[in-house]
PDB file of N, CA and C in Angstrom:
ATOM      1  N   UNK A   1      20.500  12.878 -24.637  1.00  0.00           N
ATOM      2  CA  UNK A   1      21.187  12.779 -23.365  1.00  0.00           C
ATOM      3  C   UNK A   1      21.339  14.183 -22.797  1.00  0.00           C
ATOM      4  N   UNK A   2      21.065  13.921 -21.367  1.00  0.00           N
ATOM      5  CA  UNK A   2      21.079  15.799 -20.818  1.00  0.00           C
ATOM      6  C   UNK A   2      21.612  15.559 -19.559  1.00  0.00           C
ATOM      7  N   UNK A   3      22.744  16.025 -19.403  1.00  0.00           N
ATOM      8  CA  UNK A   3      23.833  16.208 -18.518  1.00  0.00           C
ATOM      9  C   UNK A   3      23.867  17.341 -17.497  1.00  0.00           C
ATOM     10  N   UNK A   4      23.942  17.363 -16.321  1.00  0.00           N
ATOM     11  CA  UNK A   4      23.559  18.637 -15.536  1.00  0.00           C
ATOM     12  C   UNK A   4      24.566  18.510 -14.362  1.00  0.00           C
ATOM     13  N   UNK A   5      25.988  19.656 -14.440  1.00  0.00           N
ATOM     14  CA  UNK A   5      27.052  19.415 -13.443  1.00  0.00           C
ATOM     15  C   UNK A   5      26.940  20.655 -12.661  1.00  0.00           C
ATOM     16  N   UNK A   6      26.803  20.397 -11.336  1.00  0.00           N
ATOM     17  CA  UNK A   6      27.052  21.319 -10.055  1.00  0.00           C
ATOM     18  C   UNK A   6      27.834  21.125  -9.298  1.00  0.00           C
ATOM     19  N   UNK A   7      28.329  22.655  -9.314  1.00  0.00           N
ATOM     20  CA  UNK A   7      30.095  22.546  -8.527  1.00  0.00           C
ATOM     21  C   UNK A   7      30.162  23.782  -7.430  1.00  0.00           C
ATOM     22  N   UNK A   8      30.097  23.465  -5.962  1.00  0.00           N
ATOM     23  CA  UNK A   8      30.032  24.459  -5.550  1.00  0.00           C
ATOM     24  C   UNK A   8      30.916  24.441  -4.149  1.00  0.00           C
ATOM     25  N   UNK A   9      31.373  25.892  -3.284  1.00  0.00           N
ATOM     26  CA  UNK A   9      32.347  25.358  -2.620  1.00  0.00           C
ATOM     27  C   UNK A   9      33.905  24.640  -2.669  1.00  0.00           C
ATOM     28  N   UNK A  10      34.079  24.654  -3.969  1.00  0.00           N
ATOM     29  CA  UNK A  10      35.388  23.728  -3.984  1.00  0.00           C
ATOM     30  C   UNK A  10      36.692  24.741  -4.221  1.00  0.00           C
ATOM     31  N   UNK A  11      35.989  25.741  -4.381  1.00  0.00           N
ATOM     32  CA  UNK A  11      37.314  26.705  -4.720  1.00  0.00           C
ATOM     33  C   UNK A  11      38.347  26.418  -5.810  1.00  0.00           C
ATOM     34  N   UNK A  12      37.666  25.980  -6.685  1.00  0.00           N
ATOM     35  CA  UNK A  12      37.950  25.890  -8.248  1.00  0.00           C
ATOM     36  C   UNK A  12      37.900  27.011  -8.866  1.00  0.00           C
ATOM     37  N   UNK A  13      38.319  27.469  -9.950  1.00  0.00           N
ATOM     38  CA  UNK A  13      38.347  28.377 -10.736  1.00  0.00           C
ATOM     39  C   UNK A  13      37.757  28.120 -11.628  1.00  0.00           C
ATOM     40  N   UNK A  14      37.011  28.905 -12.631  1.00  0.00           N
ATOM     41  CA  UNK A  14      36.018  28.837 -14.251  1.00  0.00           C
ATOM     42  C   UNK A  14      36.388  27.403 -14.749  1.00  0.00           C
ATOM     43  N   UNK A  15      37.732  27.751 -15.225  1.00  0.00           N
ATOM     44  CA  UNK A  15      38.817  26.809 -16.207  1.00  0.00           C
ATOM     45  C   UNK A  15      38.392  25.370 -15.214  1.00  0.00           C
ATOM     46  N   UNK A  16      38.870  25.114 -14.342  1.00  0.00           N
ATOM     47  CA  UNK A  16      38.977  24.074 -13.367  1.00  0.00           C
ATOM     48  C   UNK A  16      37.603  23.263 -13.721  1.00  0.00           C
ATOM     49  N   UNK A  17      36.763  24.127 -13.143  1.00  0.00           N
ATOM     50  CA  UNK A  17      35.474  23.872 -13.188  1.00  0.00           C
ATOM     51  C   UNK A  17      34.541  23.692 -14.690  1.00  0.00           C
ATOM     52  N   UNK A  18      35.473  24.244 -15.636  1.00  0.00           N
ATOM     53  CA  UNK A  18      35.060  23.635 -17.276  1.00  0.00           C
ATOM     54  C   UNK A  18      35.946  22.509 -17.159  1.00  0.00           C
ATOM     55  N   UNK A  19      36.798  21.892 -17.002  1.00  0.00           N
ATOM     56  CA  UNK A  19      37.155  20.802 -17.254  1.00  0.00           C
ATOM     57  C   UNK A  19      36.917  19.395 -15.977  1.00  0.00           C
ATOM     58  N   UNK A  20      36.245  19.861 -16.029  1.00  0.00           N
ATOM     59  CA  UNK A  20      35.515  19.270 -14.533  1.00  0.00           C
ATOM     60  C   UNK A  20      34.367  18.547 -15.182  1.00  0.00           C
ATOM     61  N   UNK A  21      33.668  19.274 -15.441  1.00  0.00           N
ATOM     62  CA  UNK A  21      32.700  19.446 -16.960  1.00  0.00           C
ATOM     63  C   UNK A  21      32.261  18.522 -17.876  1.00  0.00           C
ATOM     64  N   UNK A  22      33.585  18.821 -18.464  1.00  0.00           N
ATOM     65  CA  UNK A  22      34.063  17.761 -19.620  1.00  0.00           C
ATOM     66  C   UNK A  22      34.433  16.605 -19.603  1.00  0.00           C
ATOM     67  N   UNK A  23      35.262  16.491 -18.413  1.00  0.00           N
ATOM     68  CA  UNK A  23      35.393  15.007 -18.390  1.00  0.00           C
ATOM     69  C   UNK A  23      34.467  13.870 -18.023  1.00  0.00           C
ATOM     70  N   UNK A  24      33.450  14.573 -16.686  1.00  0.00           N
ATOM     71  CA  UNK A  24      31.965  13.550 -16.414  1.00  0.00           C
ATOM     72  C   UNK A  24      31.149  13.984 -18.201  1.00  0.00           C
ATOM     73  N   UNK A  25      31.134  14.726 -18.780  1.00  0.00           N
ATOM     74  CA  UNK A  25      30.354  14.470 -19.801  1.00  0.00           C
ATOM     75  C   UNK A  25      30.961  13.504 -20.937  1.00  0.00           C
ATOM     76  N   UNK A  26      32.495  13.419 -20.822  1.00  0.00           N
ATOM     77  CA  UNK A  26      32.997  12.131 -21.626  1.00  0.00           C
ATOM     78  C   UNK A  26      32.695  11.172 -20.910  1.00  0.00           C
ATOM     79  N   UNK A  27      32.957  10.696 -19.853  1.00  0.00           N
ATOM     80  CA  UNK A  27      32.678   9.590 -18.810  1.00  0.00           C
ATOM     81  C   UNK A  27      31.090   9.108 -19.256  1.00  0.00           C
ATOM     82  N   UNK A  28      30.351  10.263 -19.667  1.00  0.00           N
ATOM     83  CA  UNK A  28      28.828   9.480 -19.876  1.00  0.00           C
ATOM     84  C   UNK A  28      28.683   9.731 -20.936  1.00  0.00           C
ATOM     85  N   UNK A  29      29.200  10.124 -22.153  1.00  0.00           N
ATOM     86  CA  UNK A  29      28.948   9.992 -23.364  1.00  0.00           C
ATOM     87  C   UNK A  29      27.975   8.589 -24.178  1.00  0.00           C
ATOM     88  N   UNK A  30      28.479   7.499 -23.651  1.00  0.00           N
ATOM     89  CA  UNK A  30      27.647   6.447 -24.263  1.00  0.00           C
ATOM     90  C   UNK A  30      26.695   5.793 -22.975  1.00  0.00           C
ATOM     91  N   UNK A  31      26.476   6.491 -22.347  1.00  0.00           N
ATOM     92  CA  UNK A  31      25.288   6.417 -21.346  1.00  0.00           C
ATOM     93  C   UNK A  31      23.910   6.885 -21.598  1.00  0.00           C
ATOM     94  N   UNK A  32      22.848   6.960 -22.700  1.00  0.00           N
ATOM     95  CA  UNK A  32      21.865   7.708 -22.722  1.00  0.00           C
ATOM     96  C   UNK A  32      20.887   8.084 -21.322  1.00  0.00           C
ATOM     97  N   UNK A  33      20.054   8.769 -21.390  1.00  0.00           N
ATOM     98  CA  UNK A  33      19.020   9.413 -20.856  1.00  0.00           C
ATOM     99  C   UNK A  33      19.585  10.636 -19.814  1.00  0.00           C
ATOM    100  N   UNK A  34      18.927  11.338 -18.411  1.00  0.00           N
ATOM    101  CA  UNK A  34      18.994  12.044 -18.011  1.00  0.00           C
ATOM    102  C   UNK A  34      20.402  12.408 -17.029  1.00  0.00           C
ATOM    103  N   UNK A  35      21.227  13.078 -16.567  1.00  0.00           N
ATOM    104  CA  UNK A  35      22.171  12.691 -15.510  1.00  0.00           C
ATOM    105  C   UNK A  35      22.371  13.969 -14.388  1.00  0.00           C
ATOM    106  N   UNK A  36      22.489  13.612 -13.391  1.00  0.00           N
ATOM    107  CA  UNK A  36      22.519  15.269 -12.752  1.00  0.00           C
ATOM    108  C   UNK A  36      23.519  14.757 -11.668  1.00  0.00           C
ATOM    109  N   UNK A  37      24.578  15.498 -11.811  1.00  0.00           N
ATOM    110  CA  UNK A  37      25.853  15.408 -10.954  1.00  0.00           C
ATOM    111  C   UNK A  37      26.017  16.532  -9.723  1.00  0.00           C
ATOM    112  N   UNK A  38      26.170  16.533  -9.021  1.00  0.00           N
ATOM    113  CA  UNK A  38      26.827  17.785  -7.797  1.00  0.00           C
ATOM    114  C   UNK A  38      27.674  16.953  -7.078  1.00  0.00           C
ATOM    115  N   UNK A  39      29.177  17.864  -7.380  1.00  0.00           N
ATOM    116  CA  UNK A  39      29.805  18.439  -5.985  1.00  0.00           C
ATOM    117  C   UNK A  39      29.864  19.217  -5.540  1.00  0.00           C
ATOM    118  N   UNK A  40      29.928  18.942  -4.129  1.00  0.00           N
ATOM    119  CA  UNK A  40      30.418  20.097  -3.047  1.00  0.00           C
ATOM    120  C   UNK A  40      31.603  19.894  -2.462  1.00  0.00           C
ATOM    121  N   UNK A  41      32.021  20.956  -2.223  1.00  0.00           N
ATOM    122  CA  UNK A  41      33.433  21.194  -1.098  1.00  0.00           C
ATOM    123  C   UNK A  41      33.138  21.372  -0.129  1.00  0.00           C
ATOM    124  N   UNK A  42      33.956  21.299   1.138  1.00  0.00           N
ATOM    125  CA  UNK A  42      34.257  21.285   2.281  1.00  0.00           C
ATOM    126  C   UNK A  42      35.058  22.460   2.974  1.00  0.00           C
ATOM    127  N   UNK A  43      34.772  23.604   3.783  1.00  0.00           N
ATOM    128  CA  UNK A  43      35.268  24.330   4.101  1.00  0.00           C
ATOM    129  C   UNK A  43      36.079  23.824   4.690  1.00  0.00           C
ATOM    130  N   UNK A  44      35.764  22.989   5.714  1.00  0.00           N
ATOM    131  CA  UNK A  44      36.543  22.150   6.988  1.00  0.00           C
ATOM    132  C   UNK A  44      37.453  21.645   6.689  1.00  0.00           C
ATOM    133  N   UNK A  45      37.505  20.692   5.327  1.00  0.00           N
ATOM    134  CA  UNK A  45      38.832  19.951   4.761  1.00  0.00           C
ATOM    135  C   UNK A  45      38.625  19.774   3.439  1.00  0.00           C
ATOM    136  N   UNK A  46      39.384  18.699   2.275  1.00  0.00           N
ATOM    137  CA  UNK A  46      39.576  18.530   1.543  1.00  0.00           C
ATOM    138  C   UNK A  46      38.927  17.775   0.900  1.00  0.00           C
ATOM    139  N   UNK A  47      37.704  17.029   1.201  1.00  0.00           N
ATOM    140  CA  UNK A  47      37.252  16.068   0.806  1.00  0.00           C
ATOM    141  C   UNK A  47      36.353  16.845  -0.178  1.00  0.00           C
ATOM    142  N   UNK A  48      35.202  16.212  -1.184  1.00  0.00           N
ATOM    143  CA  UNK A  48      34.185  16.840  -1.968  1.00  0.00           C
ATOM    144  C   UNK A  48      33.189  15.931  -1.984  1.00  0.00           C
ATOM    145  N   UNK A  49      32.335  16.449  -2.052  1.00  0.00           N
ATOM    146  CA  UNK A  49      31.238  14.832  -2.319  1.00  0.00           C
ATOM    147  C   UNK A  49      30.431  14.808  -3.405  1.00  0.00           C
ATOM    148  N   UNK A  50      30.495  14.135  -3.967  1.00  0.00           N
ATOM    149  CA  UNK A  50      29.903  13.993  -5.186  1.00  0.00           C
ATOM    150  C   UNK A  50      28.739  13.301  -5.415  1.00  0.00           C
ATOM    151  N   UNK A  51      27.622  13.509  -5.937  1.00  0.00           N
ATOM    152  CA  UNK A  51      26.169  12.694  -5.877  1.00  0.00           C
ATOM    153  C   UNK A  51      26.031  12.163  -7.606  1.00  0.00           C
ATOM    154  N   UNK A  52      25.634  11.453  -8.068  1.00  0.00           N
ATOM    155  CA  UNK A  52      25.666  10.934  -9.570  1.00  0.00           C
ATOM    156  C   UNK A  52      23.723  10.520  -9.436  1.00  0.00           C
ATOM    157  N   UNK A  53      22.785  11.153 -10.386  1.00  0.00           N
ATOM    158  CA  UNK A  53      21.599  10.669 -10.824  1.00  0.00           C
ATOM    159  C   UNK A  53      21.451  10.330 -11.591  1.00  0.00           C
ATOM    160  N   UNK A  54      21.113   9.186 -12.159  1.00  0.00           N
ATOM    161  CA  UNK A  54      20.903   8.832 -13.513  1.00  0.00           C
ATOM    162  C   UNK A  54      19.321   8.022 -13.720  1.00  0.00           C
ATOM    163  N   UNK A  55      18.812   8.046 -15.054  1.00  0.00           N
ATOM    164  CA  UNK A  55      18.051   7.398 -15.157  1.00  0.00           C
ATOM    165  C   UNK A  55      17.371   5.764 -14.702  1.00  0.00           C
ATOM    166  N   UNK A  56      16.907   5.442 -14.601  1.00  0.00           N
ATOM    167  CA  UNK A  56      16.100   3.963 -13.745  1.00  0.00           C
ATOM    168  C   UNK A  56      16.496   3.881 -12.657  1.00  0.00           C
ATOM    169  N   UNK A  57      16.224   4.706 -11.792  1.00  0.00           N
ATOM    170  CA  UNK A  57      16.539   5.123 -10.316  1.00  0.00           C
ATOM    171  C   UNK A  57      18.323   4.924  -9.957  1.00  0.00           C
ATOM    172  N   UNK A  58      18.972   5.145 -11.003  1.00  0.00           N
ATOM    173  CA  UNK A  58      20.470   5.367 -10.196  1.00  0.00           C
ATOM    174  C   UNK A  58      21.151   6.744 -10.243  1.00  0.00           C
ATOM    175  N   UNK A  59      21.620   5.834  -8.618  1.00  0.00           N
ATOM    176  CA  UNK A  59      22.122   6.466  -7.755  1.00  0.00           C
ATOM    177  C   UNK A  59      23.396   5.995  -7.096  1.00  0.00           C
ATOM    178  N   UNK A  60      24.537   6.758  -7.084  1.00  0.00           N
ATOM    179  CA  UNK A  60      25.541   6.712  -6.688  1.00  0.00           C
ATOM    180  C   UNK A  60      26.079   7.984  -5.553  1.00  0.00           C
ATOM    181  N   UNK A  61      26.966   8.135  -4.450  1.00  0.00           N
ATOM    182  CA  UNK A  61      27.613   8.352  -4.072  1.00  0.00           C
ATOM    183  C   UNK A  61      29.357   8.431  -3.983  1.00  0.00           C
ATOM    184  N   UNK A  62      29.974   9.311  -3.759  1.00  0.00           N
ATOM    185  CA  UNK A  62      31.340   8.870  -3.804  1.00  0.00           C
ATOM    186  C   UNK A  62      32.234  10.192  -2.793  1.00  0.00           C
ATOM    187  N   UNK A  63      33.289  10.388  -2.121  1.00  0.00           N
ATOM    188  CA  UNK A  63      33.771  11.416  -1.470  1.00  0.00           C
ATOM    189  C   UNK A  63      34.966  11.547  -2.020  1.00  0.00           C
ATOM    190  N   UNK A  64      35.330  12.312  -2.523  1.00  0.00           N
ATOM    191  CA  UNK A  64      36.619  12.737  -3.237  1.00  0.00           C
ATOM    192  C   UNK A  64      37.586  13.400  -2.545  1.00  0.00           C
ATOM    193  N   UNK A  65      38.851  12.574  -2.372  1.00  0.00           N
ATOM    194  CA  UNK A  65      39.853  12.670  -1.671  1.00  0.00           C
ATOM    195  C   UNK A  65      41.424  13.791  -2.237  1.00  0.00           C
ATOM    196  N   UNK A  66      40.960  15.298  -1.877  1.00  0.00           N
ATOM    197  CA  UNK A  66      41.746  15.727  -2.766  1.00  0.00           C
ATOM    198  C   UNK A  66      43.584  15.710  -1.940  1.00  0.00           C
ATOM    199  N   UNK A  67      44.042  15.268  -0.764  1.00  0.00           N
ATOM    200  CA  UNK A  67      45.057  14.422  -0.684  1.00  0.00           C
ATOM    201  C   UNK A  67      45.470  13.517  -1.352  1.00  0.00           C
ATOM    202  N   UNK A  68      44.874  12.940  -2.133  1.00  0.00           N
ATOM    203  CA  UNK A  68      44.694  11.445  -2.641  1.00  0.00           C
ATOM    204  C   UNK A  68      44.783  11.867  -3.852  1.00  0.00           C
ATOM    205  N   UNK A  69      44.805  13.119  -4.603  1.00  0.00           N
ATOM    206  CA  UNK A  69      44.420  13.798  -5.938  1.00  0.00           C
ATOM    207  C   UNK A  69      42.891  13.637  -6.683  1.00  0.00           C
ATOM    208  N   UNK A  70      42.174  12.944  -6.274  1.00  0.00           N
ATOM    209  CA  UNK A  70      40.372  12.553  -6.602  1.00  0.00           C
ATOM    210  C   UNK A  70      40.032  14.206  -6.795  1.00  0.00           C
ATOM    211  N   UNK A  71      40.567  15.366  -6.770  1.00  0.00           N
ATOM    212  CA  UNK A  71      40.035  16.190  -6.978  1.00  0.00           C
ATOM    213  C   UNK A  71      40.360  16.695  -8.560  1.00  0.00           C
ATOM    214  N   UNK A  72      41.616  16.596  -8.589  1.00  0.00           N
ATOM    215  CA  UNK A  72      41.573  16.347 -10.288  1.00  0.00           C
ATOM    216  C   UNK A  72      40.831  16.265 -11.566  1.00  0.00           C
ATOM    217  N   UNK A  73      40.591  17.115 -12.101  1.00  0.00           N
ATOM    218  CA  UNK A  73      39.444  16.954 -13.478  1.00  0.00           C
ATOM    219  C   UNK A  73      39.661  15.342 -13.997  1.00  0.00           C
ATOM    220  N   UNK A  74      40.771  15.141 -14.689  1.00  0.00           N
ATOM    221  CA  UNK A  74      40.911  13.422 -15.151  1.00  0.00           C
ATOM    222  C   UNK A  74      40.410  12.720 -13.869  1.00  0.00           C
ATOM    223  N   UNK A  75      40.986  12.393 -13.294  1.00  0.00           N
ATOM    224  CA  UNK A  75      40.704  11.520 -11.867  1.00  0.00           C
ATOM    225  C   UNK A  75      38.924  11.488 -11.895  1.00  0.00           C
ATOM    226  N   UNK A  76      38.642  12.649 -11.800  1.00  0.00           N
ATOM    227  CA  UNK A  76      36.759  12.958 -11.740  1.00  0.00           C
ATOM    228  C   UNK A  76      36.548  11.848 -12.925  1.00  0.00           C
ATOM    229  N   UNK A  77      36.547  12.269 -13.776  1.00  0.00           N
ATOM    230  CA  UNK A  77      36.574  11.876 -15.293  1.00  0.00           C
ATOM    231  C   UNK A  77      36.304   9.897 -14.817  1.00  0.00           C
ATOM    232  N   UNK A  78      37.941   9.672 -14.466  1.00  0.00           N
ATOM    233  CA  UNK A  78      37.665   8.132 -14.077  1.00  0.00           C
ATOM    234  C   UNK A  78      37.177   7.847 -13.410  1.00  0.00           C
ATOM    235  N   UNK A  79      36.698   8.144 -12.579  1.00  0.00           N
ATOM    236  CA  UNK A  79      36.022   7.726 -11.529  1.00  0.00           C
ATOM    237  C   UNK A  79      34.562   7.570 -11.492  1.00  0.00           C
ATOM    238  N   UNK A  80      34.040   8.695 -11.910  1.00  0.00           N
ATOM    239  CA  UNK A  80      32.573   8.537 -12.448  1.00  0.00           C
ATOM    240  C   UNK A  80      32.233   7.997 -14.076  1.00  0.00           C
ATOM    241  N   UNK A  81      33.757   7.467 -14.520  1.00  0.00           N
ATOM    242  CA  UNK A  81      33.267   6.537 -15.483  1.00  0.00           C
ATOM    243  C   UNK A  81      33.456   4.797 -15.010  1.00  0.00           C
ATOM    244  N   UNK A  82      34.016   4.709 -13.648  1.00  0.00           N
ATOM    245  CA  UNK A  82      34.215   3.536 -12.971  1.00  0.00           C
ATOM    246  C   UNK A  82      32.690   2.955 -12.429  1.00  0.00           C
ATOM    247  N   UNK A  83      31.929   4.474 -12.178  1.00  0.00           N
ATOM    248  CA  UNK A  83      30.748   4.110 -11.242  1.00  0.00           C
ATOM    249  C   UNK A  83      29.863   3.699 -11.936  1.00  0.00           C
ATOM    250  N   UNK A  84      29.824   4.250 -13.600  1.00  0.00           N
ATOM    251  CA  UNK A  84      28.443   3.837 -14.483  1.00  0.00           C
ATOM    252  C   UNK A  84      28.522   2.498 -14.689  1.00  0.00           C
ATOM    253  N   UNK A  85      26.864   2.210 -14.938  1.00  0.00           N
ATOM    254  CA  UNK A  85      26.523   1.058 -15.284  1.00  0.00           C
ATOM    255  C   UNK A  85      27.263   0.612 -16.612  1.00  0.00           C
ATOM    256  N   UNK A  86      26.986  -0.786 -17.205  1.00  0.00           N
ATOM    257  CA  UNK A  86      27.820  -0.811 -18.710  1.00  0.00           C
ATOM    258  C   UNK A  86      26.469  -0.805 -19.093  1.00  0.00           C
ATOM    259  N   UNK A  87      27.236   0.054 -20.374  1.00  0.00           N
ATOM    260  CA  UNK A  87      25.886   0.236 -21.415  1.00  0.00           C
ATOM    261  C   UNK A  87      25.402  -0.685 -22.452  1.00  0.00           C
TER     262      UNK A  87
END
């Protein structure tokens, strides 16, 4: 399994952004094959958007509401373990 997280724009810090990390790589732990994640931030506002690739053409979308707290490392975590397929 090979996991690939991009974080850019969000004005996170190292730390932030390692546990950012960690939690989509627990979220896909029992997911095999390839995965390539990016968010981006929003200068303009608060939102982030997040893209999810995974193997046999999926594909997900999602906009992360950091009013709403969706910007949150856990929150990330659930959320992109809400979106995977069951394994």
């Amino acid at each position: 399994m090979a996991i690939s997280v991009e974080i850019h724009h969000t004005g996170s810090d190292t730390g932030q952004r390692a546990e950012i990390t960690a939690q989509i790589e627990h979220a896909l732990a029992n997911h095999p094959g390839e995965w390539k994640i990016s968010i981006i931030g929003s200068q303009g506002n608060d939102q982030w958007e997040m893209k999810i690739a995974g193997p046999n053409g999926f594909e997900r979308s999602y906009t992360l509401e950091g009013t709403a707290g969706e910007t949150e490392p856990q929150v990330i975590g659930r959320i992109v373990a809400k979106m995977m397929p069951v394994p």
